[in-house]
Protein backbone atom coordinates (compact mmCIF):
# COMPACT_ATOMS: atom_id res chain seq x y z
CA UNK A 1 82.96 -129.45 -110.24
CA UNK A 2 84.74 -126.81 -112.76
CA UNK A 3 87.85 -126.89 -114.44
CA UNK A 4 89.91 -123.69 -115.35
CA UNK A 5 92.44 -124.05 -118.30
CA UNK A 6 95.20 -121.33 -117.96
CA UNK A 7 97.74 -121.53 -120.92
CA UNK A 8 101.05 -120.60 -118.87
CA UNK A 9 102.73 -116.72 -120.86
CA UNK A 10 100.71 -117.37 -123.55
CA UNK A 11 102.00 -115.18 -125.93
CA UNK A 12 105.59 -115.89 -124.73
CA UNK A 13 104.78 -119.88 -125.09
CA UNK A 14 103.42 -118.74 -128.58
CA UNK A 15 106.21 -117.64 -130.15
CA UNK A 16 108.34 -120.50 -128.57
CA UNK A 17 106.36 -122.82 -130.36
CA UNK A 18 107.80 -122.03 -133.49
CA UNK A 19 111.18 -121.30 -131.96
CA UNK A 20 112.03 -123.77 -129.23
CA UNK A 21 115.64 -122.52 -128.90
CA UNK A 22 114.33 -119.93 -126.75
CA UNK A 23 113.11 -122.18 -124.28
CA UNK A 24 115.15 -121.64 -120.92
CA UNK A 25 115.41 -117.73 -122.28
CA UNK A 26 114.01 -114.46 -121.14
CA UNK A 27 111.20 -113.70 -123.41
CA UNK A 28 108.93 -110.97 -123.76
CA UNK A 29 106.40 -109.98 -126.24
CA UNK A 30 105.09 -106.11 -126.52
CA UNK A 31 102.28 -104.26 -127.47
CA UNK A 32 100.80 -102.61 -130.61
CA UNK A 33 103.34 -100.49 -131.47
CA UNK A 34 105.69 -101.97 -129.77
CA UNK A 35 105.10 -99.97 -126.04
CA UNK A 36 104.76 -101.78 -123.37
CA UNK A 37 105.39 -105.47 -122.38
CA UNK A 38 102.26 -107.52 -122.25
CA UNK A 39 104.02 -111.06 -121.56
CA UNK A 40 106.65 -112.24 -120.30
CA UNK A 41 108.57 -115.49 -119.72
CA UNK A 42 109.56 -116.76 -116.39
CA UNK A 43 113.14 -115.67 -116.90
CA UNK A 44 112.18 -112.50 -117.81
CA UNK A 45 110.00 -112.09 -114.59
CA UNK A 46 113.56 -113.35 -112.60
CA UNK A 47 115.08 -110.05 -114.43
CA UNK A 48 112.85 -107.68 -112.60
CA UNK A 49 111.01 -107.06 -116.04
CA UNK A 50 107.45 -105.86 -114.97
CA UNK A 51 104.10 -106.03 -116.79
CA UNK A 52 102.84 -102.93 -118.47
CA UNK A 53 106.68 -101.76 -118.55
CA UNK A 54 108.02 -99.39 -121.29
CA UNK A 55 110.15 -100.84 -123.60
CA UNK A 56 112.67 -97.31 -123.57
CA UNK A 57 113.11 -98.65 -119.32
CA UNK A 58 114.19 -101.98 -120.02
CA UNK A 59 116.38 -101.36 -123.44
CA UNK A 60 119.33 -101.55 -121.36
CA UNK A 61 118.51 -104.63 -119.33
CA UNK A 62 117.40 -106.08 -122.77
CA UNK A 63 120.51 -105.14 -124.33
CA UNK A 64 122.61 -106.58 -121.35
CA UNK A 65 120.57 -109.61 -121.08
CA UNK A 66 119.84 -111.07 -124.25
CA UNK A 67 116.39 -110.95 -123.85
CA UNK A 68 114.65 -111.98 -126.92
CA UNK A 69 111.84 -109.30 -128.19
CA UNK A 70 108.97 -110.01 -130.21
CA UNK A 71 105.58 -107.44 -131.41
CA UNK A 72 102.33 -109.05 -130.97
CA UNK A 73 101.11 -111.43 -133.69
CA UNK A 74 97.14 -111.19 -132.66
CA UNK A 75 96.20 -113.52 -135.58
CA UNK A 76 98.88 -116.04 -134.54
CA UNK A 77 97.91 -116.51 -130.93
CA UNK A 78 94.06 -115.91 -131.85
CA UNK A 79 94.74 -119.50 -134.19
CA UNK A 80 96.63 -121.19 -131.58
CA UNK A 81 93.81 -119.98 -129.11
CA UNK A 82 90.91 -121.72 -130.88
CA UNK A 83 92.84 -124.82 -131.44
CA UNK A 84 93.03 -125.28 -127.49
CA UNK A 85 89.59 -124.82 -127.00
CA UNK A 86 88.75 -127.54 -129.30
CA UNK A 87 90.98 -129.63 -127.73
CA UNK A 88 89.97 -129.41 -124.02
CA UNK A 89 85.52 -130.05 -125.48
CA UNK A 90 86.48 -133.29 -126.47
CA UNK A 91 86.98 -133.77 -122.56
CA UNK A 92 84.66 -132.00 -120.98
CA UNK A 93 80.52 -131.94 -121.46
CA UNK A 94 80.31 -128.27 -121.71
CA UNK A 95 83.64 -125.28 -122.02
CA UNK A 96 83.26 -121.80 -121.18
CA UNK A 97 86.02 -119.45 -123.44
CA UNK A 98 87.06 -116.96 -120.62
CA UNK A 99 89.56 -115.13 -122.36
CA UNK A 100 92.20 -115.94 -124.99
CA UNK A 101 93.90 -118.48 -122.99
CA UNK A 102 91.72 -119.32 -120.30
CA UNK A 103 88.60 -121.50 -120.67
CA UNK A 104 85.92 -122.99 -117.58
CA UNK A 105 85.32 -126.79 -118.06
CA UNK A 106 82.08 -128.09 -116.96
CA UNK A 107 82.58 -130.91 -115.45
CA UNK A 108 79.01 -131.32 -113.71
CA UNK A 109 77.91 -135.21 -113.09
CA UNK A 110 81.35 -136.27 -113.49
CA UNK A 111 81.66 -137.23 -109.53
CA UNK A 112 83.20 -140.87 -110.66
CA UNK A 113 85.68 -139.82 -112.86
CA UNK A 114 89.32 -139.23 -110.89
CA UNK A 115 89.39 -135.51 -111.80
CA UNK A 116 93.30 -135.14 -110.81
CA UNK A 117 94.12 -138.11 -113.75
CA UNK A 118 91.43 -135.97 -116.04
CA UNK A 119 93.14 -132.76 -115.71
CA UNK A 120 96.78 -134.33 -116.28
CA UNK A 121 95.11 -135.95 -119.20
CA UNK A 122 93.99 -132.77 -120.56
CA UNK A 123 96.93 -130.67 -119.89
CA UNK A 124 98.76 -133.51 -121.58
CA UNK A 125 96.75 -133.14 -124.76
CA UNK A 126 97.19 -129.80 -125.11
CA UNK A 127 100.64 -130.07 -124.76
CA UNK A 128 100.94 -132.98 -127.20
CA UNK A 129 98.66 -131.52 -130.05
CA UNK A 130 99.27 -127.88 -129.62
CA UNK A 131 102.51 -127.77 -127.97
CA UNK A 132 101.80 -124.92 -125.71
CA UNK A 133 102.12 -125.61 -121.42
CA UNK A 134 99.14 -125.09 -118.98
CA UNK A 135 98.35 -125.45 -115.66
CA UNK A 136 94.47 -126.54 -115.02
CA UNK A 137 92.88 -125.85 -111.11
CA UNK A 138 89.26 -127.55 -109.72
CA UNK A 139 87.17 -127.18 -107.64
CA UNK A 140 83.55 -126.53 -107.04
CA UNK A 141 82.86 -123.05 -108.15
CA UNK A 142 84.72 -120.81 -110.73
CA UNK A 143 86.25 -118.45 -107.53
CA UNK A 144 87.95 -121.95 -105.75
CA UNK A 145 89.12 -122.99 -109.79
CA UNK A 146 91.09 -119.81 -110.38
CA UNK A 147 92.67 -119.68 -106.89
CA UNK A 148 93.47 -123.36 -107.61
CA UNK A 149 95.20 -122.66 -110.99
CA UNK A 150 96.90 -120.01 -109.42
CA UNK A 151 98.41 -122.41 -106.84
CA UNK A 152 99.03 -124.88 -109.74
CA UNK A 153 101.00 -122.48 -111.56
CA UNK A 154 103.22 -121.08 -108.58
CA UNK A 155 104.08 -124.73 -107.78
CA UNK A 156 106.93 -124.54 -110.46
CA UNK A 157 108.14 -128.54 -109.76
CA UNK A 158 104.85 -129.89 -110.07
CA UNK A 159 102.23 -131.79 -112.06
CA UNK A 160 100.47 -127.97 -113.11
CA UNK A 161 97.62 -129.22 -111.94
CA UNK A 162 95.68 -128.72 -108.53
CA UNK A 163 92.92 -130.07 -106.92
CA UNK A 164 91.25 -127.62 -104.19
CA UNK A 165 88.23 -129.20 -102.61
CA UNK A 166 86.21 -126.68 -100.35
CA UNK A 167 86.00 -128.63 -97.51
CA UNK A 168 89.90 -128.48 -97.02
CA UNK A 169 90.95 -125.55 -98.70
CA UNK A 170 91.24 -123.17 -95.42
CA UNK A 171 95.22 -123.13 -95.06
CA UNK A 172 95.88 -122.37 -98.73
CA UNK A 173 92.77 -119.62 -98.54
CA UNK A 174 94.76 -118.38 -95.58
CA UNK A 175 98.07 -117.97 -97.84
CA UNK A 176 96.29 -116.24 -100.85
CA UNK A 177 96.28 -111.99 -100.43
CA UNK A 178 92.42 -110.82 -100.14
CA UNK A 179 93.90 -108.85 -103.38
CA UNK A 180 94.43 -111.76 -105.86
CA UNK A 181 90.89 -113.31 -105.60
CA UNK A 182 89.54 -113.33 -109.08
CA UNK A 183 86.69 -110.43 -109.11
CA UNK A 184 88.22 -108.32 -106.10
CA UNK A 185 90.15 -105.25 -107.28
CA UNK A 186 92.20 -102.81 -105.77
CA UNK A 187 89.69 -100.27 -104.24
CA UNK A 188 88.14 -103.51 -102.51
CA UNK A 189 91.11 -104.72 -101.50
CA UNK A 190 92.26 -101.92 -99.86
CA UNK A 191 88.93 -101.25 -98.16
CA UNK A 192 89.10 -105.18 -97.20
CA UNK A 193 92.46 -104.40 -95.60
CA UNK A 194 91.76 -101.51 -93.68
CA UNK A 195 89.27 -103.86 -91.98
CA UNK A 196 91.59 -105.78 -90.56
CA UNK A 197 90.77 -108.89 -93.61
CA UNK A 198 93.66 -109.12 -94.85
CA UNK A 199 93.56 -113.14 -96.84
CA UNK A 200 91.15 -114.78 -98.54
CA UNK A 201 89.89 -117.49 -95.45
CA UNK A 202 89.56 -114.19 -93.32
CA UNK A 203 87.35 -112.91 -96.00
CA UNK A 204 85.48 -116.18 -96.05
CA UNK A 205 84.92 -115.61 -92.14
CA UNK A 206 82.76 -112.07 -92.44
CA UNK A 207 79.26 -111.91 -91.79
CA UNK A 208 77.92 -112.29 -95.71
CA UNK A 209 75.16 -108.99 -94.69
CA UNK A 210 77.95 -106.82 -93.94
CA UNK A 211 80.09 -107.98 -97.78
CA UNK A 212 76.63 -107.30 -99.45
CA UNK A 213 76.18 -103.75 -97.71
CA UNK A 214 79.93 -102.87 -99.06
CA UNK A 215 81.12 -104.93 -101.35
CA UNK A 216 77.07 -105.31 -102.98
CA UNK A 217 75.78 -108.47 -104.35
CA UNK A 218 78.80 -108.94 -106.38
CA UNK A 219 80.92 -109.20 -103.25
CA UNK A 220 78.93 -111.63 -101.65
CA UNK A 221 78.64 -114.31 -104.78
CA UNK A 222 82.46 -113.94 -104.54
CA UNK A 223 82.29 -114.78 -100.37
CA UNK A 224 80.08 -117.54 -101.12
CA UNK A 225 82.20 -119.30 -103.95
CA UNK A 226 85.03 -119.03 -101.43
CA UNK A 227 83.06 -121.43 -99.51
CA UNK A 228 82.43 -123.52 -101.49
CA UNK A 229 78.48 -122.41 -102.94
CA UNK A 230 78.13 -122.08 -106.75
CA UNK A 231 76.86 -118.49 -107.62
CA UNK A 232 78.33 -117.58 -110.82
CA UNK A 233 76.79 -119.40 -113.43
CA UNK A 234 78.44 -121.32 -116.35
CA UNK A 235 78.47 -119.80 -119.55
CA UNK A 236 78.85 -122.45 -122.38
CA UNK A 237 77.36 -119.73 -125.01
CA UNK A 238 79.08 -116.16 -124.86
CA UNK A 239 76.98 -113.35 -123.97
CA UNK A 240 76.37 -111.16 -126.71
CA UNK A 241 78.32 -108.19 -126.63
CA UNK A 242 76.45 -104.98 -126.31
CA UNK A 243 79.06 -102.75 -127.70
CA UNK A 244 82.24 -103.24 -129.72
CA UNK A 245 84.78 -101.58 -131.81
CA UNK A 246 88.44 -101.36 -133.11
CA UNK A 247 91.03 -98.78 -132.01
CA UNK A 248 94.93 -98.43 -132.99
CA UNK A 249 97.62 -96.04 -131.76
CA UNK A 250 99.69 -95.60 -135.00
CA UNK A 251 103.67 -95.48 -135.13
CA UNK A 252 103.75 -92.23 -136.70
CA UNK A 253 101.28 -89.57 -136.23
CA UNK A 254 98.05 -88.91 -138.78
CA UNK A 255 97.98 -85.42 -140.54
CA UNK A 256 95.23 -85.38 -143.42
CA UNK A 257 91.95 -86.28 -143.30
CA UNK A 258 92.59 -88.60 -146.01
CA UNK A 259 94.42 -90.84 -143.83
CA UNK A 260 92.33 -90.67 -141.23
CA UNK A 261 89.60 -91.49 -143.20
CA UNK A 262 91.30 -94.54 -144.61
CA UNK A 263 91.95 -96.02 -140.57
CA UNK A 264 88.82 -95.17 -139.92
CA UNK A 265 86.94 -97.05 -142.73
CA UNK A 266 89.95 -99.87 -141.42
CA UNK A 267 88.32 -99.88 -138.12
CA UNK A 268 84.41 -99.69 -139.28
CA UNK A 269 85.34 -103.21 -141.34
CA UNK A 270 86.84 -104.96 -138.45
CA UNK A 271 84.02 -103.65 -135.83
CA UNK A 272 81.58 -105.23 -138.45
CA UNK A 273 83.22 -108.31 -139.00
CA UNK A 274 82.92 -108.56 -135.05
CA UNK A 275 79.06 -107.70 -135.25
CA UNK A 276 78.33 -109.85 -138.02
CA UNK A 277 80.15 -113.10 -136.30
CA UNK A 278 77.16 -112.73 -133.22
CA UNK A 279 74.57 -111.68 -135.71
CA UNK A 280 73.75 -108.63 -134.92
CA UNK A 281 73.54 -105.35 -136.19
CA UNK A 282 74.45 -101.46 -134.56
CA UNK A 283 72.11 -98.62 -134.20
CA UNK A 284 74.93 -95.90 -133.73
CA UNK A 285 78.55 -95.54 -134.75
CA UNK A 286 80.96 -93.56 -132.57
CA UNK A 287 84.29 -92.34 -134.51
CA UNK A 288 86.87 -90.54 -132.48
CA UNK A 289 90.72 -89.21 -133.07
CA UNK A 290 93.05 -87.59 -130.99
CA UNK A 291 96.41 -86.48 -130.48
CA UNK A 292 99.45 -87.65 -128.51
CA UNK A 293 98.56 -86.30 -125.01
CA UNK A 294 102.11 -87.48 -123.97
CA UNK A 295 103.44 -84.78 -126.38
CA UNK A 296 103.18 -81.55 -123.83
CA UNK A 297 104.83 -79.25 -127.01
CA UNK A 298 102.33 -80.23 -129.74
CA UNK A 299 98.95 -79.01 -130.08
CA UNK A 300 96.12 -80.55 -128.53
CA UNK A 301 93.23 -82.00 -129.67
CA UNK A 302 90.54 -84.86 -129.57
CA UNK A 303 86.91 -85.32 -130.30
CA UNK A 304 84.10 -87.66 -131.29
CA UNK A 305 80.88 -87.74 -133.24
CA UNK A 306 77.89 -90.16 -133.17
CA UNK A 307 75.84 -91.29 -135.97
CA UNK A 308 72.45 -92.94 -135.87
CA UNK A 309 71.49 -95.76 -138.23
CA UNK A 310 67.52 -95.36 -139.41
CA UNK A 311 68.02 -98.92 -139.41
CA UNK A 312 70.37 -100.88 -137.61
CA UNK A 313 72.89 -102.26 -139.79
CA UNK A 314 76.12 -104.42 -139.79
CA UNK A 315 77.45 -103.72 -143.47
CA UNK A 316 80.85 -102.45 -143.57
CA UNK A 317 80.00 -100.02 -146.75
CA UNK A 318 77.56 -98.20 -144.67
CA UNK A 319 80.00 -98.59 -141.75
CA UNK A 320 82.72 -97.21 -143.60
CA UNK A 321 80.53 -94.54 -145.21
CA UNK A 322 79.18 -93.09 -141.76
CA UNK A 323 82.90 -93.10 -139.90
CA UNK A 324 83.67 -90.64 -143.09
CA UNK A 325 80.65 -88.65 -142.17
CA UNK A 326 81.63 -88.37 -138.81
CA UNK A 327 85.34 -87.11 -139.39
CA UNK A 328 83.70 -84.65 -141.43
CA UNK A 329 82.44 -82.82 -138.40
CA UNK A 330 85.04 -83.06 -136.06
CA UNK A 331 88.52 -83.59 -138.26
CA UNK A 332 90.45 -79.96 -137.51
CA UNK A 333 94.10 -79.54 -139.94
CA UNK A 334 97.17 -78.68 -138.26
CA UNK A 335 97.31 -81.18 -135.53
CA UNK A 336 99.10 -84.64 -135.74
CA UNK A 337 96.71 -87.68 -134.77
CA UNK A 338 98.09 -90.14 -132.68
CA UNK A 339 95.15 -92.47 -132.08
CA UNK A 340 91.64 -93.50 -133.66
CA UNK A 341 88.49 -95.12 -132.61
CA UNK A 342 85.12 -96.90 -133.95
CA UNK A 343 82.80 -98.17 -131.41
CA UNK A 344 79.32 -99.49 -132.58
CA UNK A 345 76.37 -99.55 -129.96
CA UNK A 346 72.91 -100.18 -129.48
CA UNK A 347 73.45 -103.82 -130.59
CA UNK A 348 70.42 -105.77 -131.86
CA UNK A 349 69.91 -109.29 -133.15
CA UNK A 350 69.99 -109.10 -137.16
CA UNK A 351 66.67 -111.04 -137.48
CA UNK A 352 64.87 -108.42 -135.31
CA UNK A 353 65.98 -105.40 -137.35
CA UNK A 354 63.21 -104.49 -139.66
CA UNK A 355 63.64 -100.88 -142.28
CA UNK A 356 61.80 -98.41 -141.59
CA UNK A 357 59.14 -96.89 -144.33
CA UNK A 358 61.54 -94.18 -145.84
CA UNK A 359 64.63 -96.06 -145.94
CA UNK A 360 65.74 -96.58 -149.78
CA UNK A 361 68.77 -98.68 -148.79
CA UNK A 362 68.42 -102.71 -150.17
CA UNK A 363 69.67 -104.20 -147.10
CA UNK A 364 68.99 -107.68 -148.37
CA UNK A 365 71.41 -106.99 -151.39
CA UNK A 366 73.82 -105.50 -148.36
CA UNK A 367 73.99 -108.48 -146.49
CA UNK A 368 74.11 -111.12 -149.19
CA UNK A 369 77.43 -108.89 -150.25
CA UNK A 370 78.59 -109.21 -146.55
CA UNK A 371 78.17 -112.93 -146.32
CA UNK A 372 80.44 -113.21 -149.95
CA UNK A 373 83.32 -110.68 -148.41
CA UNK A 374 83.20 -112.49 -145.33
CA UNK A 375 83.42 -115.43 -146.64
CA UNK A 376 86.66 -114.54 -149.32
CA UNK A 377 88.66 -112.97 -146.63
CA UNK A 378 88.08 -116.10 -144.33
CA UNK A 379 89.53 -118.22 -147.00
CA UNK A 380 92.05 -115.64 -148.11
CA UNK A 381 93.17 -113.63 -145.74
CA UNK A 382 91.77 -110.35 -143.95
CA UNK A 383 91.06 -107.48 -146.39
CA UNK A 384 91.29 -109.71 -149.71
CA UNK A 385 88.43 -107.75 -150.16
CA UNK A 386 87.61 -104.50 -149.31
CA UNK A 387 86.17 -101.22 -149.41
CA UNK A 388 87.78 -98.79 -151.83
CA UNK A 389 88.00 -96.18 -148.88
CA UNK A 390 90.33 -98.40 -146.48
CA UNK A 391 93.90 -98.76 -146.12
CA UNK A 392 95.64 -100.19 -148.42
CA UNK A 393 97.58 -103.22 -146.69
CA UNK A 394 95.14 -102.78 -143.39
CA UNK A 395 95.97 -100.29 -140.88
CA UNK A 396 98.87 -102.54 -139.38
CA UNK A 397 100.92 -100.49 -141.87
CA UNK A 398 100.06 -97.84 -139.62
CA UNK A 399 101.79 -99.44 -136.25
CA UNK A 400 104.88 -100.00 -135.70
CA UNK A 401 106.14 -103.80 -134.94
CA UNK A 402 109.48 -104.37 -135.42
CA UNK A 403 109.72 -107.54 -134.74
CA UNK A 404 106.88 -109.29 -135.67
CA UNK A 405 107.38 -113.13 -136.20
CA UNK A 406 105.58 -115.05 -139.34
CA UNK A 407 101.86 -116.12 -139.74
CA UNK A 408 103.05 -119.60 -138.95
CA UNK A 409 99.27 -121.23 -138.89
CA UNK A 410 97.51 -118.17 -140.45
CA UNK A 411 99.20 -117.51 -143.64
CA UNK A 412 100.17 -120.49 -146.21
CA UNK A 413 103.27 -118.56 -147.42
CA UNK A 414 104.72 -118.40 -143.71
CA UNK A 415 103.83 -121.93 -143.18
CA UNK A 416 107.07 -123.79 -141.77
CA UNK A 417 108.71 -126.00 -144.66
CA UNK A 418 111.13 -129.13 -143.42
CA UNK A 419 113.66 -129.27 -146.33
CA UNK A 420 114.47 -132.52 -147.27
CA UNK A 421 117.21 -134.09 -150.22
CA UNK A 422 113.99 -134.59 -152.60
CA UNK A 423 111.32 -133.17 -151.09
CA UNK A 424 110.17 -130.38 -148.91
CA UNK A 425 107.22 -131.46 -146.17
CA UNK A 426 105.33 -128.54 -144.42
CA UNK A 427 105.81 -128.73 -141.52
CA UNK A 428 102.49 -128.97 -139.28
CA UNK A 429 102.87 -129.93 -135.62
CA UNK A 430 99.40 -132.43 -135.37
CA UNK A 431 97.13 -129.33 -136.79
C-alpha cells in the first residue's frame, strides 16, 4: 500500500501559520517578483482568482476584497517543508519527497495495521507539531494514491483522508476527468477524448496494446496503476539530478556588465551549493541573459555561452569565475536585461572526478574551502560568506517582493518573541 501526503495551499497555509487571523480569509501568495499568483486559499479560489494570474488583473478584485497579499518566502516554506517530512518517517518504513509539499509513504508489509486510523494519525501529527493542514490518499500504487488525495481534498467536510482500494474504486474512477490523472497531460488528454475516453475507469477499460502504441510505455504503467498493478517504483533516495541551475527575473532591468556579472556569480554559488548537497560535480556551465521580450519598444536581445570544465568541478570560485568568462562573449551595452541564467550539466559523482595531467588547479585545497563556506552559511545564513564578485545582499535585492513576511524559522532575528511582564519567551510552536 502507499500513502501520499499533500499539504493543503501550502504556501497560503504557510504564511497563516504565523498569522492565524487570516484564517477564514482570501489569501494568495505570488511569485518572484511579485507576477503571478502561485497559491491561493480556498476563499480566494471562491473569488474567481485563478492560478498563474497576473497580479495587474486581480488589483481591483484585491482591492475590493480584502484579499491579503504576500511575495514568496522560499526559505520559509523550504524549513517548514523539511520539518513535515521528518514528521510523517517516524510513521512510515520508507518516505518518498515528491515535491515541496507532497511526499509517498511506503507502507509495504503493513497489511495489519488499520491504514484509515494511520493516516488520521499522521495528518494529526502534522497538524499538531507543524501546524500546517493536509489531506493524505491510499491505495495500492502511487496513480490510485494521488487520485485518492485528490478526492480527500475535494471532500471539504471530511476526515482529509481517503481510502481507495482497487477492487472498488470503479464509480469514483468514473467521476475523475481522463485529464486530472497524475502523469496524463493535456495533449493526451485531448487525444484520449477525441477517442471517445473521456474518465479515468473508461481509460482503465482500453486494450493496454493500443495505450502503449499511443500513449508509449509511459501510458500504459499509468493504465495499469489505475487497476490496481504497481509499476512505478518507490523512490526512498532521490535520483540524482543530471542538470541544475538558478535563474531570477529582476524587478528592474540590468544595464552594465558589472551587474550582470555580480547575478551571475549569485547564481553560479547557489547552482553549486545544489551540486555539492548530491556530491557531485559539473563538466559545463551554461550562462545566459536576456531582455524583457514583453517590452515590444525596447531593443531585443538574448544569448548564451557554454564553458567546459578540464575537470569537473563543484567550487563556486571556479563557478563564479567561468559565468564571468562567459558574459564576456556574449554581454552587448545598450540593452536592458530583464532575466539571467546558470545551468550546470554533465553531472558526475565527486569521487569519480579525477584532474587531468595539465590541470594546475589544487582541487583538494578547493573543496576543503567549499566544505568550510558551506558549512558557515548553514549556520549563519546564506552568503555569510562569499565570493568577492557576487551581489552584495544576494540577488534578492534584485527582485522585487513587496510584501515579503519574516524568516520566522530561518532567521533568529525574525524569530517570534511572546512578551511577557518579566520576561520575553520565543516563541517556537513544538520545533
Amino acid at each position: 500500500m502507499v500513502g501520499l501526503l499533500d499539504i493543503n495551499s501550502f504556501y497560503v497555509s504557510c504564511e497563516r501559520l504565523f498569522a492565524p487571523g487570516l484564517n477564514g480569509r482570501p489569501v494568495v501568495v505570488l511569485s518572484n517578483n511579485d507576477g503571478f499568483v502561485i497559491s491561493r486559499s480556498n476563499e480566494a479560489k471562491a473569488l474567481g482568482i485563478r492560478m498563474g494570474a497576473a497580479v495587474f488583473e486581480i488589483r481591483d478584485l484585491v482591492r475590493k476584497e480584502g484579499v491579503k497579499v504576500f511575495s514568496s518566502n522560499y526559505p520559509l516554506y523550504g524549513d517548514l517543508s523539511a520539518r513535515v517530512m521528518n514528521t510523517i518517517r517516524r510513521y512510515a518504513p520508507a518516505t518518498e519527497v515528491y515535491s515541496i509539499d507532497e511526499a509517498f509513504m511506503d507502507f509495504s508489509g503493513m497489511q495489519w495495521f488499520d491504514l484509515q486510523k494511520l493516516a488520521l494519525k499522521i495528518r494529526k501529527a502534522v497538524l499538531r507539531e507543524q501546524g500546517l493542514p493536509c489531506c493524505i490518499g491510499v491505495s495500492e500504487t502511487k496513480v490510485l494514491a494521488k487520485l485518492a488525495n485528490r478526492l480527500a481534498k475535494k471532500d471539504l467536510q471530511g476526515p482529509g483522508v481517503r481510502l481507495l482500494p482497487s477492487a472498488t474504486c470503479a464509480l469514483d474512477l468514473d467521476r475523475v476527468p481522463v485529464g486530472d490523472i497524475w502523469g496524463i497531460g493535456g495533449r493526451y488528454a485531448a487525444f484520449l477524448e477525441s477517442h471517445g475516453i473521456k474518465t479515468a475507469y473508461e481509460f482503465t477499460q482500453v486494450p493496454g496494446p493500443w495505450v502503449r502504441k499511443h500513449l508509449t510505455v509511459v501510458g500504459l504503467r499509468i493504465q495499469m496503476e489505475l487497476q490496481g498493478i504497481p509499476c512505478i517504483p518507490f523512490e526512498s533516495v532521490p535520483e540524482q539530478k543530471q542538470t541544475t541551475g538558478s535563474s531570477r527575473t529582476f524587478k528592474i532591468c540590468l544595464t552594465t556588465q558589472t551587474e550582470l556579472s555580480e547575478a551571475l556569480a549569485d547564481f553560479a554559488a547557489r547552482a553549486g551549493e545544489k551540486i555539492r548537497k548530491q556530491n557531485s560535480a559539473a563538466s559545463i556551465l551554461t550562462a545566459s541573459i536576456e531582455t524583457d521580450h514583453f517590452r515590444k519598444d525596447q531593443p531585443q536581445y538574448g544569448r548564451s555561452f557554454s564553458v567546459s570544465f578540464t575537470t569537473p568541478t563543484n567550487s563556486t570560485i571556479l563557478l563564479a569565475k567561468a559565468s564571468r568568462y562567459a558574459l564576456e562573449r556574449i554581454f552587448r551595452d545598450g540593452y536592458p536585461y530583464k532575466r539571467a541564467s546558470v545551468m550546470l550539466s554533465g553531472l558526475v559523482p565527486q569521487e569519480s572526478v579525477l584532474p587531468t595531467l595539465f590541470d594546475g588547479t589544487d582541487h583538494d585545497k578547493h573543496r576543503r574551502l567549499m566544505l568550510a563556506m558551506d558549512a558557515v552559511n548553514g549556520r549563519f545564513g546564506r552568503n555569510a560568506v562569499r565570493t568577492a564578485g557576487q551581489t552584495a545582499g544576494g540577488v534578492a535585492k534584485l527582485t522585487h517582493q513587496g510584501a515579503l513576511s519574516a524568516g520566522f524559522t530561518t532567521r533568529w532575528g525574525e524569530v517570534l518573541q511572546v512578551k511577557t511582564h518579566c520576561c520575553s519567551v520565543i516563541f517556537s510552536r513544538h520545533y
